[in-house]
C-alpha atoms as a PDB file:
ATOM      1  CA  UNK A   1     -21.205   2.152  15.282  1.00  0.00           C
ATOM      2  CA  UNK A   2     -22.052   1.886  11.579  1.00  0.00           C
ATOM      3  CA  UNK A   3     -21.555  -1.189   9.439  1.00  0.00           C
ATOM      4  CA  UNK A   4     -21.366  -0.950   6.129  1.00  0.00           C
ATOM      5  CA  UNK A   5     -21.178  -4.082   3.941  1.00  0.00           C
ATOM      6  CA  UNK A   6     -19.746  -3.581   0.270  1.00  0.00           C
ATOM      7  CA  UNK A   7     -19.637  -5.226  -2.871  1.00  0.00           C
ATOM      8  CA  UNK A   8     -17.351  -8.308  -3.394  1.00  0.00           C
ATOM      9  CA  UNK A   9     -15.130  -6.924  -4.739  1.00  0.00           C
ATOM     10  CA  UNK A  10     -12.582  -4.408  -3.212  1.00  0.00           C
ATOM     11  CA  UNK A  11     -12.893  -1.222  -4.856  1.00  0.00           C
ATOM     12  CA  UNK A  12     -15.998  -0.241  -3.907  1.00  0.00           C
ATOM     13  CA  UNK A  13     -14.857  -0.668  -0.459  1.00  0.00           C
ATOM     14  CA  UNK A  14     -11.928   1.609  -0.757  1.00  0.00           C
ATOM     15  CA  UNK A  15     -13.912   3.483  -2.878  1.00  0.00           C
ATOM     16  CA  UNK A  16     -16.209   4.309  -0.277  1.00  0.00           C
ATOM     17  CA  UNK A  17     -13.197   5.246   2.629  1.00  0.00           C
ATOM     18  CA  UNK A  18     -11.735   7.556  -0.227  1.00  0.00           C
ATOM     19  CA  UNK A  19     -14.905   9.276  -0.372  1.00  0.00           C
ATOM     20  CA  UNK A  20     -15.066   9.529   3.453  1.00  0.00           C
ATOM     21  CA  UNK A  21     -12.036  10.789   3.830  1.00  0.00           C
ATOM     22  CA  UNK A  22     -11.895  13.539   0.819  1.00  0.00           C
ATOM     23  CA  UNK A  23     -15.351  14.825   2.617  1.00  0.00           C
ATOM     24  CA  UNK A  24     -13.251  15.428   5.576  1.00  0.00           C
ATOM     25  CA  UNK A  25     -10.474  16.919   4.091  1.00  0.00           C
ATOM     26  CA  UNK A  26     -11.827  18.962   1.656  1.00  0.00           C
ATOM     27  CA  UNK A  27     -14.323  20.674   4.803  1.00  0.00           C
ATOM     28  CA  UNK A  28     -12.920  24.496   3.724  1.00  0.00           C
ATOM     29  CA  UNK A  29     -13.631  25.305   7.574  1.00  0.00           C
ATOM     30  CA  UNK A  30     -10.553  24.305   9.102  1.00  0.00           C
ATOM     31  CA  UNK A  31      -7.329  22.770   8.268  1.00  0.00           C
ATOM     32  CA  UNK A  32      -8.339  18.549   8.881  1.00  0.00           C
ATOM     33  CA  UNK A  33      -6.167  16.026  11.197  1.00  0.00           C
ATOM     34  CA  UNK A  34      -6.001  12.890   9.998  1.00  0.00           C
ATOM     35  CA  UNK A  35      -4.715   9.515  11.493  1.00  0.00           C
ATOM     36  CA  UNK A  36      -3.647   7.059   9.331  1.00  0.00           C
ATOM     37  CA  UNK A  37      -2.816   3.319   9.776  1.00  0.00           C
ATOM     38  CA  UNK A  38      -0.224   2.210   7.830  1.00  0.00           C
ATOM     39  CA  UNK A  39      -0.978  -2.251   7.179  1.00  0.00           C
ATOM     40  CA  UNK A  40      -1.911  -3.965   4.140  1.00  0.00           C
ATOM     41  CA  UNK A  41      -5.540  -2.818   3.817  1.00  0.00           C
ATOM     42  CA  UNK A  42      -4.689   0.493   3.933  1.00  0.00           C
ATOM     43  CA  UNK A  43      -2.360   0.698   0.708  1.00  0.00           C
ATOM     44  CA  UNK A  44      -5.574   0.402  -1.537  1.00  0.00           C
ATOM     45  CA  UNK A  45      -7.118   3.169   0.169  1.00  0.00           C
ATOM     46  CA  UNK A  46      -3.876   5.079  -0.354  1.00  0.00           C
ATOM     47  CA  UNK A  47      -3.874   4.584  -4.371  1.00  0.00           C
ATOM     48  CA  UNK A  48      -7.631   5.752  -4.739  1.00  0.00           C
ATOM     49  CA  UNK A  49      -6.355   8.713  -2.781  1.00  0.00           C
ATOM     50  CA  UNK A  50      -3.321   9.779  -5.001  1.00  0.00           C
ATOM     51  CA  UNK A  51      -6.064   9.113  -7.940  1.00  0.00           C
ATOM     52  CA  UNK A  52      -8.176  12.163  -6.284  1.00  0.00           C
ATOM     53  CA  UNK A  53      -6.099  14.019  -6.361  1.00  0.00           C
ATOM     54  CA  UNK A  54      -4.033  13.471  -9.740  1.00  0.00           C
ATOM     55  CA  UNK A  55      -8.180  14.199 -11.215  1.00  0.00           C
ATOM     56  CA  UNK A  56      -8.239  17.015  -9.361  1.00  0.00           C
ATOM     57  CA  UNK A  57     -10.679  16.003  -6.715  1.00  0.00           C
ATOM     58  CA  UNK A  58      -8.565  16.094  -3.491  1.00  0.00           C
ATOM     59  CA  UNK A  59      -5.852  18.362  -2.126  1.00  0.00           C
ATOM     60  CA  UNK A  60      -3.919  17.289   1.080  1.00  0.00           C
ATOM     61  CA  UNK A  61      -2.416  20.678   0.909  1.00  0.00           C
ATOM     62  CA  UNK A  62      -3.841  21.791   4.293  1.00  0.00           C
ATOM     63  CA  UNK A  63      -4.161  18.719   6.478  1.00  0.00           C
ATOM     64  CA  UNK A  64      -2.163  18.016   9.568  1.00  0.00           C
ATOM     65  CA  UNK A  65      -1.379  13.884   8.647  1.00  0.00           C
ATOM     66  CA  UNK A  66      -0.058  11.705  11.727  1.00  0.00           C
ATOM     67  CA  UNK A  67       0.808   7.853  11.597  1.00  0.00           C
ATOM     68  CA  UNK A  68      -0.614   5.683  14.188  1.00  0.00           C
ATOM     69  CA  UNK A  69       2.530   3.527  14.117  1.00  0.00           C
ATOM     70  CA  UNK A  70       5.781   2.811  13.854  1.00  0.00           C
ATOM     71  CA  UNK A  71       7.816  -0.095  14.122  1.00  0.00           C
ATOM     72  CA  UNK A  72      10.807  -0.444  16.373  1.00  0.00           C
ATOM     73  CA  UNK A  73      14.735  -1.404  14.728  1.00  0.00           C
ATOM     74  CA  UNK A  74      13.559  -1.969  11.342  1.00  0.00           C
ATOM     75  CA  UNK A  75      15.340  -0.988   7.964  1.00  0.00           C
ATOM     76  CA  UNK A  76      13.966   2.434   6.270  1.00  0.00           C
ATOM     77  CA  UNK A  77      12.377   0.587   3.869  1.00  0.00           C
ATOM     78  CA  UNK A  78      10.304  -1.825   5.840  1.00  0.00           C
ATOM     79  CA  UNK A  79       9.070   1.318   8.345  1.00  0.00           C
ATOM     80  CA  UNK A  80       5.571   2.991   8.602  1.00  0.00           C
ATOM     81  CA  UNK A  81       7.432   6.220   7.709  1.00  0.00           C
ATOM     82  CA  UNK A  82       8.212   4.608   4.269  1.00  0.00           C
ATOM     83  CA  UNK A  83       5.152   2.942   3.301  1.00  0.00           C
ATOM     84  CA  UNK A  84       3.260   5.671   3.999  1.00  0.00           C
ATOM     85  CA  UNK A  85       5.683   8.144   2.701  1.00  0.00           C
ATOM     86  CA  UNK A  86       6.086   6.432  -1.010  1.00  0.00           C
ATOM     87  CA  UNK A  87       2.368   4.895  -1.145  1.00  0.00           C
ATOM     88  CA  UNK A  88      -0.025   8.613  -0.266  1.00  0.00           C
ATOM     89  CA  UNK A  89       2.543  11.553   0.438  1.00  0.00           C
ATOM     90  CA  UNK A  90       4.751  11.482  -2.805  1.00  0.00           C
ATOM     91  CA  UNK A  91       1.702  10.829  -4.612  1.00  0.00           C
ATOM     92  CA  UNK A  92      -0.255  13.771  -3.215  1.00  0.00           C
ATOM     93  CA  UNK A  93       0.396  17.437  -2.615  1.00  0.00           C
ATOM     94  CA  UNK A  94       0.703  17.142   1.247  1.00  0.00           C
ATOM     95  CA  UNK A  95       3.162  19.073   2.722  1.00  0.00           C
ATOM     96  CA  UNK A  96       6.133  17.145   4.731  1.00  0.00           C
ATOM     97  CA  UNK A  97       6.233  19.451   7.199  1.00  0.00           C
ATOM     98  CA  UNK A  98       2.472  18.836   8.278  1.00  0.00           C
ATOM     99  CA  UNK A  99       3.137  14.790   8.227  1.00  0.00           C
ATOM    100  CA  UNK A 100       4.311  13.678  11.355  1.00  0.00           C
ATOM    101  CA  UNK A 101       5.721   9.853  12.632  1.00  0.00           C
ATOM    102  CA  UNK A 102       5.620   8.701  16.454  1.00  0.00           C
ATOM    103  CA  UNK A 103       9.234   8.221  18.239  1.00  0.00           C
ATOM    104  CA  UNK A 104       9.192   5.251  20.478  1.00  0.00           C
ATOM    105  CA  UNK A 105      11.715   7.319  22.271  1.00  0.00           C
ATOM    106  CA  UNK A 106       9.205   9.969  23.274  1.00  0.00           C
ATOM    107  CA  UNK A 107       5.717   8.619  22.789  1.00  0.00           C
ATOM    108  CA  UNK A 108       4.663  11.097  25.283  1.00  0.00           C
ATOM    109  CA  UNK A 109       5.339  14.253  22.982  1.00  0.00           C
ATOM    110  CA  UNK A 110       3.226  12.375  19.891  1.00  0.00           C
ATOM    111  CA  UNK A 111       0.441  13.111  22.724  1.00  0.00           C
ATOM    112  CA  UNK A 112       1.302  16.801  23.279  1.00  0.00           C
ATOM    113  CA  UNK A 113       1.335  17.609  19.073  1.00  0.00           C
ATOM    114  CA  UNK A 114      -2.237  15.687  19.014  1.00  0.00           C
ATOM    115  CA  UNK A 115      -3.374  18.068  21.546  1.00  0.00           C
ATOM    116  CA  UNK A 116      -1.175  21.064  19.923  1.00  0.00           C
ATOM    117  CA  UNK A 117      -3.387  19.960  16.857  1.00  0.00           C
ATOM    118  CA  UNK A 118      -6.529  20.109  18.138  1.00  0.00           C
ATOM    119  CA  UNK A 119      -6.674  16.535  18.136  1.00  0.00           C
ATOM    120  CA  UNK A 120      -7.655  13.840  15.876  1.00  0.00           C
ATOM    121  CA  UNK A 121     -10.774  14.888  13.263  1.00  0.00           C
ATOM    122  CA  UNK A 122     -10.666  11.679  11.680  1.00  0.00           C
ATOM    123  CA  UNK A 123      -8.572   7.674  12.320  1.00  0.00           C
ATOM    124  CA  UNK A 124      -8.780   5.352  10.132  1.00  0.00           C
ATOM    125  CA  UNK A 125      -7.607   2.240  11.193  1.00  0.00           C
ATOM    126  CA  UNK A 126      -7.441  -1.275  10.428  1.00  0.00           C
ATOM    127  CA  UNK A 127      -8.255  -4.530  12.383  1.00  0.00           C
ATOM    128  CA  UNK A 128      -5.487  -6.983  13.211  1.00  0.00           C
ATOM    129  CA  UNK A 129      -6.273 -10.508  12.933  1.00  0.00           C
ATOM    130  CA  UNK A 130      -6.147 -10.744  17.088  1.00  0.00           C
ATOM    131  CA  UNK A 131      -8.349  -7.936  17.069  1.00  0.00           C
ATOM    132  CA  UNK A 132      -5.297  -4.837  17.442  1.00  0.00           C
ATOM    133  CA  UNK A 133      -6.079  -1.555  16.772  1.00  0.00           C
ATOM    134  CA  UNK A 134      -2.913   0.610  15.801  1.00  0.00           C
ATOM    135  CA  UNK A 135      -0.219  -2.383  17.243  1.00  0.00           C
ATOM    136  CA  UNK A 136      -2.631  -2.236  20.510  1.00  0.00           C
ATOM    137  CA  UNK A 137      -2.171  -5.808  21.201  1.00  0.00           C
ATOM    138  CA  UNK A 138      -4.505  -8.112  23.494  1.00  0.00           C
ATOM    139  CA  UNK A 139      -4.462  -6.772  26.713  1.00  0.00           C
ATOM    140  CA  UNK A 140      -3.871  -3.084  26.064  1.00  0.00           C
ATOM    141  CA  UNK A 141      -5.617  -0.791  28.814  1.00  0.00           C
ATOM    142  CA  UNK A 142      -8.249   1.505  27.618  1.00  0.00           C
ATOM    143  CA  UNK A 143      -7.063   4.486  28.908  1.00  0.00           C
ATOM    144  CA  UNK A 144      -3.504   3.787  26.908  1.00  0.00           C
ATOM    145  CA  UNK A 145      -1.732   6.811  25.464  1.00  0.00           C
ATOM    146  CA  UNK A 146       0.803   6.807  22.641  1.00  0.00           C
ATOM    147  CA  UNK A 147       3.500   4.048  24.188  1.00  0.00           C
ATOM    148  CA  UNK A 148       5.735   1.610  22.979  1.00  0.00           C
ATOM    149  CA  UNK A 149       4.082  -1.810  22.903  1.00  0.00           C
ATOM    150  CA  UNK A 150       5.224  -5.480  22.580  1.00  0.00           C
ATOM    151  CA  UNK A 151       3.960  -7.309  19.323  1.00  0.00           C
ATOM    152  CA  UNK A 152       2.627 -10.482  19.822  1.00  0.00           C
ATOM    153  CA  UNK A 153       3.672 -13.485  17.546  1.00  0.00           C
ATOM    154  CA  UNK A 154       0.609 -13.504  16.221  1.00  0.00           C
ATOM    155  CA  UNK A 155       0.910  -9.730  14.871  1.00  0.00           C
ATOM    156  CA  UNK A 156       4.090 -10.860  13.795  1.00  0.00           C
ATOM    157  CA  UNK A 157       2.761 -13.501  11.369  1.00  0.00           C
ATOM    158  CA  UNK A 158       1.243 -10.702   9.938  1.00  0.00           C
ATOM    159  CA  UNK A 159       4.084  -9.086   9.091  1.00  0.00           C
ATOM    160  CA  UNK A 160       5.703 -12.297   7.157  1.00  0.00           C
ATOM    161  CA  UNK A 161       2.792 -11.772   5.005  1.00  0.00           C
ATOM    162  CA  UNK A 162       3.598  -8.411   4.475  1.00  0.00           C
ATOM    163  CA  UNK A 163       7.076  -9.558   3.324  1.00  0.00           C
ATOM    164  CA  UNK A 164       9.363  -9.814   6.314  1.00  0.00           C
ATOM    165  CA  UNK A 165      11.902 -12.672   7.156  1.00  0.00           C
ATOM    166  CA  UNK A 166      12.036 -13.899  10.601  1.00  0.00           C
ATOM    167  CA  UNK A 167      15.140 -12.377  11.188  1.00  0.00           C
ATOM    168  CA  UNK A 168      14.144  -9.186  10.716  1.00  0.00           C
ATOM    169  CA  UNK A 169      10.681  -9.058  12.386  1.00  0.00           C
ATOM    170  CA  UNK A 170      10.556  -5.900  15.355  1.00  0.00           C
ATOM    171  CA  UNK A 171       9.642  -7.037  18.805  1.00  0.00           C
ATOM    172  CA  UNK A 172       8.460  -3.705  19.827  1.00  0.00           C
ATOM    173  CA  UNK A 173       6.350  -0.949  17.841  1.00  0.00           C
ATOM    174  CA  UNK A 174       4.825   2.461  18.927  1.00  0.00           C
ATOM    175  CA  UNK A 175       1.395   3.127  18.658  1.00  0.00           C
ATOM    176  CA  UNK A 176      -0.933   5.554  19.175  1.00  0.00           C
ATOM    177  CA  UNK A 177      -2.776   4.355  22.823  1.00  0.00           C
ATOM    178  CA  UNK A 178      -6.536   3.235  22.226  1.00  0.00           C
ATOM    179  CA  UNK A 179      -7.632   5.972  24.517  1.00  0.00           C
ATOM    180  CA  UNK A 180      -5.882   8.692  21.890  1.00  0.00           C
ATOM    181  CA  UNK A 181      -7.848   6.559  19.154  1.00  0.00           C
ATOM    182  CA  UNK A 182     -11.152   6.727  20.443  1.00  0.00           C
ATOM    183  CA  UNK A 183     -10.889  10.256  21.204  1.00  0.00           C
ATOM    184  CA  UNK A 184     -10.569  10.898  17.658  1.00  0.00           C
ATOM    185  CA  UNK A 185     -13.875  12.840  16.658  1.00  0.00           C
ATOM    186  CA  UNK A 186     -14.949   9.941  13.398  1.00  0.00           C
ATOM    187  CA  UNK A 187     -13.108   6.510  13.183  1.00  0.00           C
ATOM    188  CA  UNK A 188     -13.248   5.116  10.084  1.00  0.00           C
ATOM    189  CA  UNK A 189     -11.857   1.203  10.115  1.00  0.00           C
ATOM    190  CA  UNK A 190     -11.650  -1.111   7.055  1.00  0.00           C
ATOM    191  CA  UNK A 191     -11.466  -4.697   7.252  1.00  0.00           C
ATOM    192  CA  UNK A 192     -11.292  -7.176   3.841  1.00  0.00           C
ATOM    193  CA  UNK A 193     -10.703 -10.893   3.448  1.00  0.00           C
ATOM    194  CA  UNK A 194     -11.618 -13.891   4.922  1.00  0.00           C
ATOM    195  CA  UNK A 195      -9.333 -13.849   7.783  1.00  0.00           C
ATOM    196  CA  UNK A 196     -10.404 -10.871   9.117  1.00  0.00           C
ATOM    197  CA  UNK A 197     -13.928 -12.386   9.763  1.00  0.00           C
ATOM    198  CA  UNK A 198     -13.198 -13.629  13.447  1.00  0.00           C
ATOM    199  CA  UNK A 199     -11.554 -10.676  14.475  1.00  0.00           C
ATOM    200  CA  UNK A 200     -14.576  -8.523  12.861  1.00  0.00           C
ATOM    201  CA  UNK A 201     -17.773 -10.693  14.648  1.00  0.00           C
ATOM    202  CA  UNK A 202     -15.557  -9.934  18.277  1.00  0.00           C
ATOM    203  CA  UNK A 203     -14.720  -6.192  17.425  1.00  0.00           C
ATOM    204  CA  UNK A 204     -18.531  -5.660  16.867  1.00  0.00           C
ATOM    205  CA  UNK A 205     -20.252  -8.055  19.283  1.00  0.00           C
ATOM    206  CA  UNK A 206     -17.849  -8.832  22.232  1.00  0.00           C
ATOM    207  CA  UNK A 207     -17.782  -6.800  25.697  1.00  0.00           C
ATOM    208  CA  UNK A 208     -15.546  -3.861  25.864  1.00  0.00           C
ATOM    209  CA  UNK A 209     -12.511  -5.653  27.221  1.00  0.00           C
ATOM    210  CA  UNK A 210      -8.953  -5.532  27.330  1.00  0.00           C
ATOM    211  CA  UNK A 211      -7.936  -8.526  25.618  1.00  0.00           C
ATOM    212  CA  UNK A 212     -10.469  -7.464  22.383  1.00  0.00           C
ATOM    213  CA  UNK A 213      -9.428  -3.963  21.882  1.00  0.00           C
ATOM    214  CA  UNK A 214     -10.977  -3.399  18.851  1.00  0.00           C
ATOM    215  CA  UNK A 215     -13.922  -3.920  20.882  1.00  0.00           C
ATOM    216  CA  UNK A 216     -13.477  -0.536  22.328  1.00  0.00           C
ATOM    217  CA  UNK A 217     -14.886   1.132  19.064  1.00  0.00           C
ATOM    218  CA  UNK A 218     -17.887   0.483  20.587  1.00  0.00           C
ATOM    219  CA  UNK A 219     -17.966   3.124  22.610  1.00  0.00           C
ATOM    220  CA  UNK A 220     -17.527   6.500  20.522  1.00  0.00           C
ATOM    221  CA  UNK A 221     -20.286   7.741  19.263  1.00  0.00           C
ATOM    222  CA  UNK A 222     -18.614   8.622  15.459  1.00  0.00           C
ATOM    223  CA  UNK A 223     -17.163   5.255  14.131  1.00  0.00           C
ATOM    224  CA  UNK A 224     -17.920   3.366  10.835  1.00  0.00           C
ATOM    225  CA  UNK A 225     -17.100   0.585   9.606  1.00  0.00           C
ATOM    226  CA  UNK A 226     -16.318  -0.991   6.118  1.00  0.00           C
ATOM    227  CA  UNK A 227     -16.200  -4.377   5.206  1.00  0.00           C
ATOM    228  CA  UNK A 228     -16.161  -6.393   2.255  1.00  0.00           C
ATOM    229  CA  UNK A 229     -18.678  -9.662   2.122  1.00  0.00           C
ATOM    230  CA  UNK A 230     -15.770 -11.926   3.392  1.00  0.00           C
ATOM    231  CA  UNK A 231     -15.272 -10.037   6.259  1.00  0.00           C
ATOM    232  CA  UNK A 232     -18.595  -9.725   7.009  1.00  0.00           C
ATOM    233  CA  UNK A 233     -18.932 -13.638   6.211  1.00  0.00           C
ATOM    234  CA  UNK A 234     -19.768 -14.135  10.268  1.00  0.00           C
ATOM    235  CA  UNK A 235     -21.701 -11.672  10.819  1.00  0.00           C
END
């Protein structure tokens, strides 16, 4: 696992995944797969993206793009399919028909396009406060596929912060598993903020377990990792 600290403030960070991830995509040898989280952190990442390519430095004409999430019973608007749809696709030249959204009512074929695919050149994730990887919650088996996964209250905080009320906050999401994660050939994961901190120290210093599953990045051999200095404040 690499560990790269960045600059205070956040650009450089998202700088740095942009660069990452246009080096992947723009590879002329074959058409890239990409898995994309779809929180907070990654929305940043997102605009540097669309500015690639609106300079003529990026094309997402020819990659195969796959969420790692969705949430369960929400409104259109509030959904992974949204944010991701209105903050990189629209803003980008990638084709709709070569984006493609999990169904928590048939997890198991997400699994069967990965491997139609090729599976996963590239993941990029980010960290949950409780250590989650995708909505892989505490206690999520390593060998997990795509499934349909119970979000914990704390995950659920999150998602206050991300502007939900309490009324409308899902119970249940569907994730890509951590062993369809890890498979991925590079991970790339960004964490920023001060909160993140705890979650960061245990994802790169705790034992592979269950109950840290961001832990489980430890064990491919093609993952880095970007943090700003508050995220890195504990390390």
């Amino acid at each position: 696992m690499k560990t790269i600290i960045c600059e205070n403030s956040q650009n450089p960070l998202f700088e740095a995944a942009a660069d990452i991830v246009r080096e992947q995509v723009m590879d002329a040898n074959r058409e890239s797969v990409l898995a994309l989280a779809c929180g907070e952190t990654m929305k940043p990442l997102w605009a540097r993206l669309a500015g690639l390519y609106r300079e003529g430095r990026l094309s997402l004409l020819n990659a195969r793009i796959l969420c790692v999430t969705e949430l369960c019973g929400v409104e259109e608007t509030k959904s992974c399919r949204h944010a991701l749809t209105e903050g990189l696709l629209k803003e980008t030249d990638a084709k709709p028909e070569n984006c493609f959204f999990p169904d928590p009512d048939a997890p198991e074929d997400y699994e069967r396009l990965i491997g139609r695919l090729g599976g996963i050149d590239l993941a990029v994730l980010g960290l949950g406060e409780n250590c989650h990887i995708g909505y892989n919650e505490p206690g999520t088996l390593f060998e997990s596929r795509t499934h349909v996964q119970k979000l914990t209250d704390r995950t659920k905080r999150q998602l206050i912060k991300r502007g939900f009320q309490q009324a409308e906050l899902p119970e249940m999401a569907v994730t890509m598993g951590i062993r369809t994660l890890t498979e991925a050939r590079r991970i790339l994961l960004l964490a920023s903020g001060a909160e993140k901190a705890a979650a960061v120290y245990q994802m790169l210093y705790a034992k592979t377990t269950s109950y840290i599953p961001a832990a489980y990045l430890q064990i491919p051999p093609e993952v880095t990792v970007l943090l700003d200095r508050e995220a890195a404040e504990k390390l």
